[in-house]
N, C-alpha and C. Protein backbone atom coordinates (compact mmCIF):
# COMPACT_ATOMS: atom_id res chain seq x y z
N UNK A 1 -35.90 -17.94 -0.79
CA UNK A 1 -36.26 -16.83 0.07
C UNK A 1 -35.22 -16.64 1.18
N UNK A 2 -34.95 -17.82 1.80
CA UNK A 2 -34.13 -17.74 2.95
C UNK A 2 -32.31 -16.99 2.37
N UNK A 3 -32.59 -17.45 0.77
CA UNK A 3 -31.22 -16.74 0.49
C UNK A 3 -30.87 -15.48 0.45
N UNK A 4 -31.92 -14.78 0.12
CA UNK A 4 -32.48 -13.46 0.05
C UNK A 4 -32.20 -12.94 1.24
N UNK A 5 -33.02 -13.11 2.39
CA UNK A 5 -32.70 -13.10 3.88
C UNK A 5 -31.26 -13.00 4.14
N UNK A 6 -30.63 -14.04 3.94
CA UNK A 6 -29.25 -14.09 4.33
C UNK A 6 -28.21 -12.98 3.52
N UNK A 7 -28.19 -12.75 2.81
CA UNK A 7 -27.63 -11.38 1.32
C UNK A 7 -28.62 -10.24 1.93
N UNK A 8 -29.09 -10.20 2.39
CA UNK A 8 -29.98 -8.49 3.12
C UNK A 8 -28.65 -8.51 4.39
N UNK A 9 -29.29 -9.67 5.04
CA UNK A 9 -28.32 -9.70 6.68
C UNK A 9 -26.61 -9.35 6.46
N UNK A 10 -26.01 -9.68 5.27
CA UNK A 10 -24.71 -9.55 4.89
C UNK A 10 -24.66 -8.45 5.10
N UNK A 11 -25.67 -7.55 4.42
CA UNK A 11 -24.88 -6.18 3.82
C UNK A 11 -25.27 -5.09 5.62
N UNK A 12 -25.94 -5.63 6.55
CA UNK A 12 -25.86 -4.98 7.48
C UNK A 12 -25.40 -5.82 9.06
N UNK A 13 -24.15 -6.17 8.65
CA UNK A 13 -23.75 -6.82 9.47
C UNK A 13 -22.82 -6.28 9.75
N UNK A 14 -22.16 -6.03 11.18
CA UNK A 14 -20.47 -5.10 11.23
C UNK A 14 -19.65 -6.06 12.06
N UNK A 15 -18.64 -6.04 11.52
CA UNK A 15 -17.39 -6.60 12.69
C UNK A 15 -17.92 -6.39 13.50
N UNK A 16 -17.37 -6.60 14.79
CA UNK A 16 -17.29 -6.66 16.53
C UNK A 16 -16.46 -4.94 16.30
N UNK A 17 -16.86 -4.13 17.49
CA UNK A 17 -16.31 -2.91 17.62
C UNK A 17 -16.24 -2.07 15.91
N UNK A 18 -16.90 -2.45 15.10
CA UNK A 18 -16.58 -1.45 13.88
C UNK A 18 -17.73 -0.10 13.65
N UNK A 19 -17.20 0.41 12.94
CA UNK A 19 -18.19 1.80 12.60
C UNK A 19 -19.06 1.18 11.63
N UNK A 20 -20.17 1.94 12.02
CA UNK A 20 -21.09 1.70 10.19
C UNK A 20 -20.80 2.88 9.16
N UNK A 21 -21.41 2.82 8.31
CA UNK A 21 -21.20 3.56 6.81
C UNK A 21 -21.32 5.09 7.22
N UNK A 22 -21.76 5.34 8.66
CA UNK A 22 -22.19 6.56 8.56
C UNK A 22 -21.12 7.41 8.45
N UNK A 23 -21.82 9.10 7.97
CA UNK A 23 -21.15 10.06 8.67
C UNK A 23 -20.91 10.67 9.64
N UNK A 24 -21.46 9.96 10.66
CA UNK A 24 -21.71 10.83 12.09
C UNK A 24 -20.67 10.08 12.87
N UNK A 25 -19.77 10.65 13.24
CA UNK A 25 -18.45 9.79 13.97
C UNK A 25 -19.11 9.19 15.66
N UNK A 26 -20.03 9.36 15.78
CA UNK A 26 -20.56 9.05 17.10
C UNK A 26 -21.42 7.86 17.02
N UNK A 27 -21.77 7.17 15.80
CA UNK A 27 -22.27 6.23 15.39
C UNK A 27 -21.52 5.26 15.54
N UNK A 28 -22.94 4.49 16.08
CA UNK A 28 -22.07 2.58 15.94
C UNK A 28 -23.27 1.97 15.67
N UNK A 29 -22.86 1.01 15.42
CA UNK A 29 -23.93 -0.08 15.74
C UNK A 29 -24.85 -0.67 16.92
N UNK A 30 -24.00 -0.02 17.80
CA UNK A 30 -24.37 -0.11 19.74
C UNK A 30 -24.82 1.10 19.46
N UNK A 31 -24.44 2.22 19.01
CA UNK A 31 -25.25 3.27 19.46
C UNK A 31 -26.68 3.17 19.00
N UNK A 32 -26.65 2.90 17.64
CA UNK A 32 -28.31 2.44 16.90
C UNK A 32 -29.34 2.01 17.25
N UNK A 33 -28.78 0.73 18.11
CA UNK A 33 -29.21 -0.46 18.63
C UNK A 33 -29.42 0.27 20.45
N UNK A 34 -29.08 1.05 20.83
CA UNK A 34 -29.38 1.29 22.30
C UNK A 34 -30.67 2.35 21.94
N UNK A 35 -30.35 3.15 21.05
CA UNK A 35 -31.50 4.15 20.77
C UNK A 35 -32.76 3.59 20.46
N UNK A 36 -33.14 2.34 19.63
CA UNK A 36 -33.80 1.68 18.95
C UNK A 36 -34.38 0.97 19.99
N UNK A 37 -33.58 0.73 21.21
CA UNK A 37 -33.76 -0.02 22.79
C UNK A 37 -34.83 0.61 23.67
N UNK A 38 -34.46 2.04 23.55
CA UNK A 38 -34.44 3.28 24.22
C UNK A 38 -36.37 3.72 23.64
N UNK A 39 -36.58 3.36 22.56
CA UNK A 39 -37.19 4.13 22.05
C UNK A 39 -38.91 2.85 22.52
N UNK A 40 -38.11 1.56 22.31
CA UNK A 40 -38.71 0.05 22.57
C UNK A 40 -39.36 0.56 24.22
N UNK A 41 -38.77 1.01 25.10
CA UNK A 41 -39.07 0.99 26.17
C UNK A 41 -39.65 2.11 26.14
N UNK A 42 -39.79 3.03 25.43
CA UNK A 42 -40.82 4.49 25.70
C UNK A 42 -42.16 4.03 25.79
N UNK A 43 -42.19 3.27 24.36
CA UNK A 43 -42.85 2.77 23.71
C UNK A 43 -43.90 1.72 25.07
N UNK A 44 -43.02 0.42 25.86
CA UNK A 44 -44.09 0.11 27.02
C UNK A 44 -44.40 0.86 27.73
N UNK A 45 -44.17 2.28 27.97
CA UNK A 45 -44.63 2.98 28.99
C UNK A 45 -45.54 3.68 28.72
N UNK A 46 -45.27 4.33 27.14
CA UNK A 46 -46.76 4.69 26.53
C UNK A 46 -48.12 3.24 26.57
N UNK A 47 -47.57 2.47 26.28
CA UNK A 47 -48.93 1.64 26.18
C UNK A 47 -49.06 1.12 27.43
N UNK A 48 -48.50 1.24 28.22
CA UNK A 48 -48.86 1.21 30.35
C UNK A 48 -49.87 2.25 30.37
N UNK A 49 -49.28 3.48 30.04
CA UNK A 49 -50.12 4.61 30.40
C UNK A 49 -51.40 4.71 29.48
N UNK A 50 -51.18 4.32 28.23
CA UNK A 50 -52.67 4.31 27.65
C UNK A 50 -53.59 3.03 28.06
N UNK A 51 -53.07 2.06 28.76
CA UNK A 51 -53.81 1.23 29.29
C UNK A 51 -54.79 1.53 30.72
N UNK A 52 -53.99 1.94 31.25
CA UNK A 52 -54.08 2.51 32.44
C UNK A 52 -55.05 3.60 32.78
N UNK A 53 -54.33 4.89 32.28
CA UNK A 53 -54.54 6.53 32.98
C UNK A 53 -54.22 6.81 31.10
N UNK A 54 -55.27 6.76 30.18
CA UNK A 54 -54.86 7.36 28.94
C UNK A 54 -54.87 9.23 28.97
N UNK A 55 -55.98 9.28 29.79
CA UNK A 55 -55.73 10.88 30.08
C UNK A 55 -54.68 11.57 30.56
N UNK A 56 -54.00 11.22 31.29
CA UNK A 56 -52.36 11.66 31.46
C UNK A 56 -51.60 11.67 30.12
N UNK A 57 -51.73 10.81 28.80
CA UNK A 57 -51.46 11.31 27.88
C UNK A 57 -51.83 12.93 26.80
N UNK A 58 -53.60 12.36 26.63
CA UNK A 58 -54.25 12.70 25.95
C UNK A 58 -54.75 14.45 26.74
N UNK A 59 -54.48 14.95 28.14
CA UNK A 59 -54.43 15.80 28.62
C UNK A 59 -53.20 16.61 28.57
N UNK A 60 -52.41 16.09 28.22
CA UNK A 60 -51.11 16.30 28.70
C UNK A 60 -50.91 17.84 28.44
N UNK A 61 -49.87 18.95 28.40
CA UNK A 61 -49.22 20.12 28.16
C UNK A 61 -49.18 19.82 26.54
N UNK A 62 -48.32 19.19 26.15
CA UNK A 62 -48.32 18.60 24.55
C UNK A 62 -48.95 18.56 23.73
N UNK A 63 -50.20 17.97 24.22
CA UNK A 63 -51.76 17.93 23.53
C UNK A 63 -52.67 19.34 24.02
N UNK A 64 -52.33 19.77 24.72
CA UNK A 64 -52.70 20.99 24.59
C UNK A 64 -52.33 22.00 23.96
N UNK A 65 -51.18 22.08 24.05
CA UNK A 65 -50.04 23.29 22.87
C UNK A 65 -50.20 22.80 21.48
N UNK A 66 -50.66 21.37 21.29
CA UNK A 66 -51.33 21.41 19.63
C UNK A 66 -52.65 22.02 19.27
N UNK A 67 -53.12 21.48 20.86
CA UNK A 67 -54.79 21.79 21.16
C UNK A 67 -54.66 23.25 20.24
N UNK A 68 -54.39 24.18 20.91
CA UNK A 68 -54.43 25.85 21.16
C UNK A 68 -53.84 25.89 19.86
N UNK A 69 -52.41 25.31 19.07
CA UNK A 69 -52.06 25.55 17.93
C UNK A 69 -52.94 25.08 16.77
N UNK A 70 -53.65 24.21 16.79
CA UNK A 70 -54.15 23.78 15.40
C UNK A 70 -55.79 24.25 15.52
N UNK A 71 -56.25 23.86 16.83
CA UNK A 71 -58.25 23.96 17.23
C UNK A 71 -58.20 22.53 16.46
N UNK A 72 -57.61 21.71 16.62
CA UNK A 72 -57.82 20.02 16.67
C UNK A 72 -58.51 20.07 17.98
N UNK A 73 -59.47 18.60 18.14
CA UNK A 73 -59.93 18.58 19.49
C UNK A 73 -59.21 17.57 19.83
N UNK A 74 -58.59 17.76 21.63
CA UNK A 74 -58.16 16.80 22.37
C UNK A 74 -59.24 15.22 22.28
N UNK A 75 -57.88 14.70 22.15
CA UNK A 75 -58.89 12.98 22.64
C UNK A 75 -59.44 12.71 24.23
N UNK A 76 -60.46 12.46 24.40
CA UNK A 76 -61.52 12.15 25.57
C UNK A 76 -61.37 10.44 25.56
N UNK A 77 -60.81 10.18 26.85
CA UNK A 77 -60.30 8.84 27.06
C UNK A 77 -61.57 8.12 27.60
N UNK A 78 -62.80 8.85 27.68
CA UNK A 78 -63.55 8.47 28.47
C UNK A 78 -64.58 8.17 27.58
N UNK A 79 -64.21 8.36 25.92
CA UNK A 79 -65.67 8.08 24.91
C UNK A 79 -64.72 6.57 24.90
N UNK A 80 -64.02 6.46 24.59
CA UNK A 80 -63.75 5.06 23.70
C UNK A 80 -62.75 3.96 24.40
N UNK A 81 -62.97 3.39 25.26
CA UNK A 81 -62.15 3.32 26.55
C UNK A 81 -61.43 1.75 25.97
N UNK A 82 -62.16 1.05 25.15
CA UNK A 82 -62.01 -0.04 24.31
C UNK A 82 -60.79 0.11 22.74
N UNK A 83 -60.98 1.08 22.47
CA UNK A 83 -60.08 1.61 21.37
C UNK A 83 -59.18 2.05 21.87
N UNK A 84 -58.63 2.59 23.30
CA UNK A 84 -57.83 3.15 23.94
C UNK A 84 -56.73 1.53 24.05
N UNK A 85 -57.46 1.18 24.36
CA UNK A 85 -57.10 -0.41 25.09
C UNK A 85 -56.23 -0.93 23.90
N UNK A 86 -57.10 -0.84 22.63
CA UNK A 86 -56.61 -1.79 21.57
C UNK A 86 -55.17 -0.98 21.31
N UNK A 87 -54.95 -0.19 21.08
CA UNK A 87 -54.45 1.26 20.84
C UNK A 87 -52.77 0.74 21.96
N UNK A 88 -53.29 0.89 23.43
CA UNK A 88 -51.98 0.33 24.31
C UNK A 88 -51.58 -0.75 24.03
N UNK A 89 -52.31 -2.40 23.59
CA UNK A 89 -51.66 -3.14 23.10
C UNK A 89 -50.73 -2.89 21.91
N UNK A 90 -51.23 -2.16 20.49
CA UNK A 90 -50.33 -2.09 19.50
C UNK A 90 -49.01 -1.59 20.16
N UNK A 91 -49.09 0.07 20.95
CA UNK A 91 -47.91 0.19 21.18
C UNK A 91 -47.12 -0.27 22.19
N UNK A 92 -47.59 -1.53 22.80
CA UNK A 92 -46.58 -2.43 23.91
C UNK A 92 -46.78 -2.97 23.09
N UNK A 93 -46.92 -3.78 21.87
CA UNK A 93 -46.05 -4.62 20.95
C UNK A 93 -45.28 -4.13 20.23
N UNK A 94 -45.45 -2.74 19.94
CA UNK A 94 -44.54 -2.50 18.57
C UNK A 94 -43.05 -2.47 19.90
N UNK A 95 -43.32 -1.90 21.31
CA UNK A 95 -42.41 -1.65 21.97
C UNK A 95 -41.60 -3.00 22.14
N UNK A 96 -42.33 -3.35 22.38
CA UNK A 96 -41.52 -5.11 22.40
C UNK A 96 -40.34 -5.25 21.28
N UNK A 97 -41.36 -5.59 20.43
CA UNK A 97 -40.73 -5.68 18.43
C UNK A 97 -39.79 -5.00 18.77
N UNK A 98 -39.52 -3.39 19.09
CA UNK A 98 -38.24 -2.34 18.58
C UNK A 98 -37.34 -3.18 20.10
N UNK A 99 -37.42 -3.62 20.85
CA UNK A 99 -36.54 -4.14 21.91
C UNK A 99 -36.31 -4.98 21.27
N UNK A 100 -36.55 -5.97 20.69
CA UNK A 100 -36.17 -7.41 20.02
C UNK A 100 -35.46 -7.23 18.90
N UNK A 101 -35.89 -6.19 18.32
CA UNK A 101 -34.98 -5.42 16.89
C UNK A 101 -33.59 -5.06 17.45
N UNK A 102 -33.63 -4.12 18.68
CA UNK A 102 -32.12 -3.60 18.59
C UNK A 102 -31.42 -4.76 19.42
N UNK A 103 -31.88 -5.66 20.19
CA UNK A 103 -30.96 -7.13 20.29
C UNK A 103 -30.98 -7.69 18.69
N UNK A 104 -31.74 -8.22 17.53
CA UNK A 104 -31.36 -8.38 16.83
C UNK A 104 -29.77 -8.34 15.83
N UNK A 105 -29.76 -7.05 16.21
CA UNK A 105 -28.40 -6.15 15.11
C UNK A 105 -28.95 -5.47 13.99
N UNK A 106 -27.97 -5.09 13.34
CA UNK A 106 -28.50 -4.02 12.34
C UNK A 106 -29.35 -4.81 11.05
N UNK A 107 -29.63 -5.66 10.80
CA UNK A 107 -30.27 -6.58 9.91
C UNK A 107 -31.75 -6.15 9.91
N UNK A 108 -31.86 -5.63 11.47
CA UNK A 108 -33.67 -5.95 11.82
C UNK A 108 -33.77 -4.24 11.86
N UNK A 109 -32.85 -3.11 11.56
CA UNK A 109 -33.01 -1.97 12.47
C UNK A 109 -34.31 -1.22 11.11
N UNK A 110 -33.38 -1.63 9.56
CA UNK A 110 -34.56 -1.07 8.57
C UNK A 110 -36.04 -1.33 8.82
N UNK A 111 -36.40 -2.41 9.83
CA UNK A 111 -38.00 -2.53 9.25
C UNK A 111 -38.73 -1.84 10.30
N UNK A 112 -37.36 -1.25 11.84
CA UNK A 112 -38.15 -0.79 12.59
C UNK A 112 -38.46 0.98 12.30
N UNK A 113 -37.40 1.36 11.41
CA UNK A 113 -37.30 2.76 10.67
C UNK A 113 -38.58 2.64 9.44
N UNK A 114 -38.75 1.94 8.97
CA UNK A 114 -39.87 1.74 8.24
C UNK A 114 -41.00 1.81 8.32
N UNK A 115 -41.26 0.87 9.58
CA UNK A 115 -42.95 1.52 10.65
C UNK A 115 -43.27 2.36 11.18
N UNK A 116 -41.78 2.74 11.54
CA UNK A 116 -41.92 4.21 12.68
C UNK A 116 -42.20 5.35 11.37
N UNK A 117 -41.58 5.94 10.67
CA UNK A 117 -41.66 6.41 9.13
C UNK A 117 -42.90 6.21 8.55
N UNK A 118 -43.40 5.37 8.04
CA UNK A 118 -45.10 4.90 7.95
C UNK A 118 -45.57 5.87 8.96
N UNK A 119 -45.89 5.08 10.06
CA UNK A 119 -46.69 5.49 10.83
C UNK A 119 -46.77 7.08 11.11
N UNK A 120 -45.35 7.94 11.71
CA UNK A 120 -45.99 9.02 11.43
C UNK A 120 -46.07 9.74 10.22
N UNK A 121 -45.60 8.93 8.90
CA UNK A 121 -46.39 9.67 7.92
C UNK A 121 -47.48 9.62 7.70
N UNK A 122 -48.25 8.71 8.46
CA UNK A 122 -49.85 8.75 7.85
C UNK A 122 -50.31 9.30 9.29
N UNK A 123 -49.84 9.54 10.19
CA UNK A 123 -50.32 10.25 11.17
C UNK A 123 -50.48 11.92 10.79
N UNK A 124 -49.34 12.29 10.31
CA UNK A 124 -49.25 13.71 9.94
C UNK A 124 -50.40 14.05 8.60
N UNK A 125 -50.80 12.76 7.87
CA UNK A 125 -51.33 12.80 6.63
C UNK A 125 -52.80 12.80 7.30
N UNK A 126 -53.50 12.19 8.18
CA UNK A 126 -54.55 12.22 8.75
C UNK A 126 -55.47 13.54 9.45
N UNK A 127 -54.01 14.15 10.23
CA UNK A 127 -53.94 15.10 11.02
C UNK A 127 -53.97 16.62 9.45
N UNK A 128 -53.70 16.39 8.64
CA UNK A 128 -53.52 17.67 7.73
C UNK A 128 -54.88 17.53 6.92
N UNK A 129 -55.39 16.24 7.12
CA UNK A 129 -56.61 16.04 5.89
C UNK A 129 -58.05 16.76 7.37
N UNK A 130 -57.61 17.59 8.35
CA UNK A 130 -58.57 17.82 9.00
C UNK A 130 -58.66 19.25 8.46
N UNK A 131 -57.40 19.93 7.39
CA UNK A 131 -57.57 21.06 7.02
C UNK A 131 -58.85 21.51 5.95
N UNK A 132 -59.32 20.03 5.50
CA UNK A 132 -60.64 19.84 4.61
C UNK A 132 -61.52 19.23 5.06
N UNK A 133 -61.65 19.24 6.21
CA UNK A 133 -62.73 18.93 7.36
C UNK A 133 -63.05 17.45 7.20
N UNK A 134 -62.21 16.46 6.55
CA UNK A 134 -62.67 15.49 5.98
C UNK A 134 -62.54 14.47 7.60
N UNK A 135 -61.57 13.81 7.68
CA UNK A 135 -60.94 13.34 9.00
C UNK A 135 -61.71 14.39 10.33
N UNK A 136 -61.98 15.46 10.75
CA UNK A 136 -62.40 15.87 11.54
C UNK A 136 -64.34 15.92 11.82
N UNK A 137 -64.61 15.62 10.21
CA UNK A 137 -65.90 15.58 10.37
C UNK A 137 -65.88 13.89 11.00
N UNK A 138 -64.67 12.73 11.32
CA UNK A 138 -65.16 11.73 11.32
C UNK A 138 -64.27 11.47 12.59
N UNK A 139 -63.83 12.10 13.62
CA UNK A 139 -63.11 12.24 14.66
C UNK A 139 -62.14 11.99 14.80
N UNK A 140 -61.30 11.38 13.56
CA UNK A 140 -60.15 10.94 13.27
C UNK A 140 -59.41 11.80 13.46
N UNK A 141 -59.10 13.06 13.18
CA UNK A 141 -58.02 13.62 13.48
C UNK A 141 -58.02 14.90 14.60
N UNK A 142 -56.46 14.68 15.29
CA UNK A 142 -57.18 15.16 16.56
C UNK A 142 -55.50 15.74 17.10
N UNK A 143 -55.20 16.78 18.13
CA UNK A 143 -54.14 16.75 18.41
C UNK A 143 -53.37 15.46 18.99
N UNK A 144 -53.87 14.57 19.09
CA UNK A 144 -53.01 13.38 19.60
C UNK A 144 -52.38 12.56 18.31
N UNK A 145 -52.95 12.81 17.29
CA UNK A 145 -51.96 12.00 15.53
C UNK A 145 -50.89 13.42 15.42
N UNK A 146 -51.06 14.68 15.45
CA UNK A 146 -50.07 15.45 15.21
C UNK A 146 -49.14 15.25 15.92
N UNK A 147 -49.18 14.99 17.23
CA UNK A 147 -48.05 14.75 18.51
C UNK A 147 -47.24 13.13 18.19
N UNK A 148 -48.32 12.45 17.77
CA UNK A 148 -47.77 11.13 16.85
C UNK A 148 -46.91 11.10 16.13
N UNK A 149 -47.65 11.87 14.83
CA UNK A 149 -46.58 12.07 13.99
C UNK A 149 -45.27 12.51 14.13
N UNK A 150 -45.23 13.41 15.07
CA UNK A 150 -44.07 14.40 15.02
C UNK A 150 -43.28 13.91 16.01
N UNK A 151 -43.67 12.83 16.70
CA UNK A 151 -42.25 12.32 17.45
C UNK A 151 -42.26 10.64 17.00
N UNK A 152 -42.81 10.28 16.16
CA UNK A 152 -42.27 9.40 15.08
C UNK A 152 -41.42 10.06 13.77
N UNK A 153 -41.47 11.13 13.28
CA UNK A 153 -40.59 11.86 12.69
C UNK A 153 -39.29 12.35 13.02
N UNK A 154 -39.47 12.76 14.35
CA UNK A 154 -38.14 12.92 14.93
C UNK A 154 -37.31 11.74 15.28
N UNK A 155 -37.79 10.93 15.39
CA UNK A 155 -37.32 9.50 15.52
C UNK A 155 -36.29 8.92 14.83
N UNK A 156 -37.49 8.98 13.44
CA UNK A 156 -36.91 8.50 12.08
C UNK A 156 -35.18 9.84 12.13
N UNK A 157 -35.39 11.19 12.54
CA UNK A 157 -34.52 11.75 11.88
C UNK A 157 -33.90 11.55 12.82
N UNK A 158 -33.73 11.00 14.23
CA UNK A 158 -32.33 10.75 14.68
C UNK A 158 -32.06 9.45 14.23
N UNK A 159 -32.82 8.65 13.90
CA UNK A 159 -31.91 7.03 13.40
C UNK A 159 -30.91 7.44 12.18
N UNK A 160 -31.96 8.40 11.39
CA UNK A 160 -30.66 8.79 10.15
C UNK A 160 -29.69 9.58 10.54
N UNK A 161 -29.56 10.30 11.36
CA UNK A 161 -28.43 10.87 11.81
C UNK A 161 -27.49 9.69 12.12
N UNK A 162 -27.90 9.23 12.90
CA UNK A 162 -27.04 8.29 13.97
C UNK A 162 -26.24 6.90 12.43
N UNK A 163 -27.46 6.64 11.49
CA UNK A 163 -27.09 5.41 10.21
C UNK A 163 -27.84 6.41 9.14
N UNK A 164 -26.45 7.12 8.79
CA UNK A 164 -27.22 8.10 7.24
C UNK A 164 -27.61 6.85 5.96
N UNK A 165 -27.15 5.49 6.32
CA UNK A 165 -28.08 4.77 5.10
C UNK A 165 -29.00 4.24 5.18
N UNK A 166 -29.61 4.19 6.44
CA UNK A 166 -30.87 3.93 6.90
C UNK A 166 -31.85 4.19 5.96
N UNK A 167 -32.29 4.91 5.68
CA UNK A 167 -32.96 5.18 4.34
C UNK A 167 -32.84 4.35 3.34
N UNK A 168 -31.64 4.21 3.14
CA UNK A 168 -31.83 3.34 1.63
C UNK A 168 -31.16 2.00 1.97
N UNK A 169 -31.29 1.54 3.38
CA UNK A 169 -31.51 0.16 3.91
C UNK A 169 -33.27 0.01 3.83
N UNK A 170 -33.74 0.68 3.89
CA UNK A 170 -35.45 0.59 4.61
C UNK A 170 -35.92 0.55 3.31
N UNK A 171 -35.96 1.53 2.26
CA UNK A 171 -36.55 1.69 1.06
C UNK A 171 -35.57 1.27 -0.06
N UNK A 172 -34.29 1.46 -0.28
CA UNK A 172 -33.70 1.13 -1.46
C UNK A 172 -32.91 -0.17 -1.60
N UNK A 173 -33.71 -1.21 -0.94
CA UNK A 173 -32.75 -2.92 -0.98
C UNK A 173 -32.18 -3.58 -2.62
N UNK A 174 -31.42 -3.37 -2.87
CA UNK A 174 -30.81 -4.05 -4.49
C UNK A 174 -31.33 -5.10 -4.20
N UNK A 175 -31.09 -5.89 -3.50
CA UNK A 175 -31.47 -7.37 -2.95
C UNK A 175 -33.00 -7.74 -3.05
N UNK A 176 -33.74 -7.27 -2.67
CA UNK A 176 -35.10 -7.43 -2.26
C UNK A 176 -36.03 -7.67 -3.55
């Protein structure tokens, strides 16, 4: 197993100062890795604030302009104040994890493109299954998974900008 490990880590490893595979001439490996940093620390401030004051999220302008666009109902921080909670821990860990990832190097960057990718795909998948009242008859979907989704999507599409093989580091490993 550990050999396996080590033959993954090869193939995303760069010299000191080198480019990665990409096409985007503004890409590095520092750049990846600061964004991936960048994104780690959004990430504790969202789960500060959903710990905290979740309604400053869940009120926000954002969640309202889905509000008014979809007739999803806003999340009420004040029914589930315990799920809110559990909710800020995941994302001050995942924030952690993506800080520990982009000190890692590029070895660790696929699995954080992988969750983020997951996640708002099944956010957007949750949020669309309210078009069959299924998820909405069960409060699950709500403008706060669409706002999820869609800036875990954008995410994913600047990491591939920034490492166009990101993708087929995350999903297409020969190795694995």
């Amino acid at each position: 197993m550990s050999a396996v490990i080590e033959k993954i880590a090869q193939n995303y490893t760069f010299p000191p100062n080198a480019q990665s595979s990409s096409t985007s001439p503004e890409s590095s490996p520092s750049t990846v890795g600061t964004f991936i940093k960048m994104k780690g620390y959004a990430d504790l401030v969202v789960g500060v604030l959903l710990a905290f004051k979740p309604s400053l999220l869940y009120e926000s302008p954002p969640m309202q302009f889905w509000h008014s666009l979809t007739g999803l109902d806003l999340s009420d921080a004040s029914t589930a104040v315990g799920f809110n909670h559990a909710i800020a821990c995941m994302v001050f860990a995942i924030g952690l994890g993506n800080i520990v990832a982009a000190r890692s190097g590029p070895a660790a960057w696929p699995s954080v493109f992988v969750s983020t990718f997951i996640w708002g795909v099944l956010s957007l998948l949750t949020a669309l299954t309210a078009v069959h009242d299924v998820t909405k008859e069960w409060g699950v979907a709500n403008a706060t998974m669409i706002m999820t989704g869609i800036n875990h999507m954008l995410f994913c599409g600047a990491m591939w900008y920034l490492d166009r093989e990101i993708w087929n580091k995350a999903f297409w490993c020969a190795q694995c």
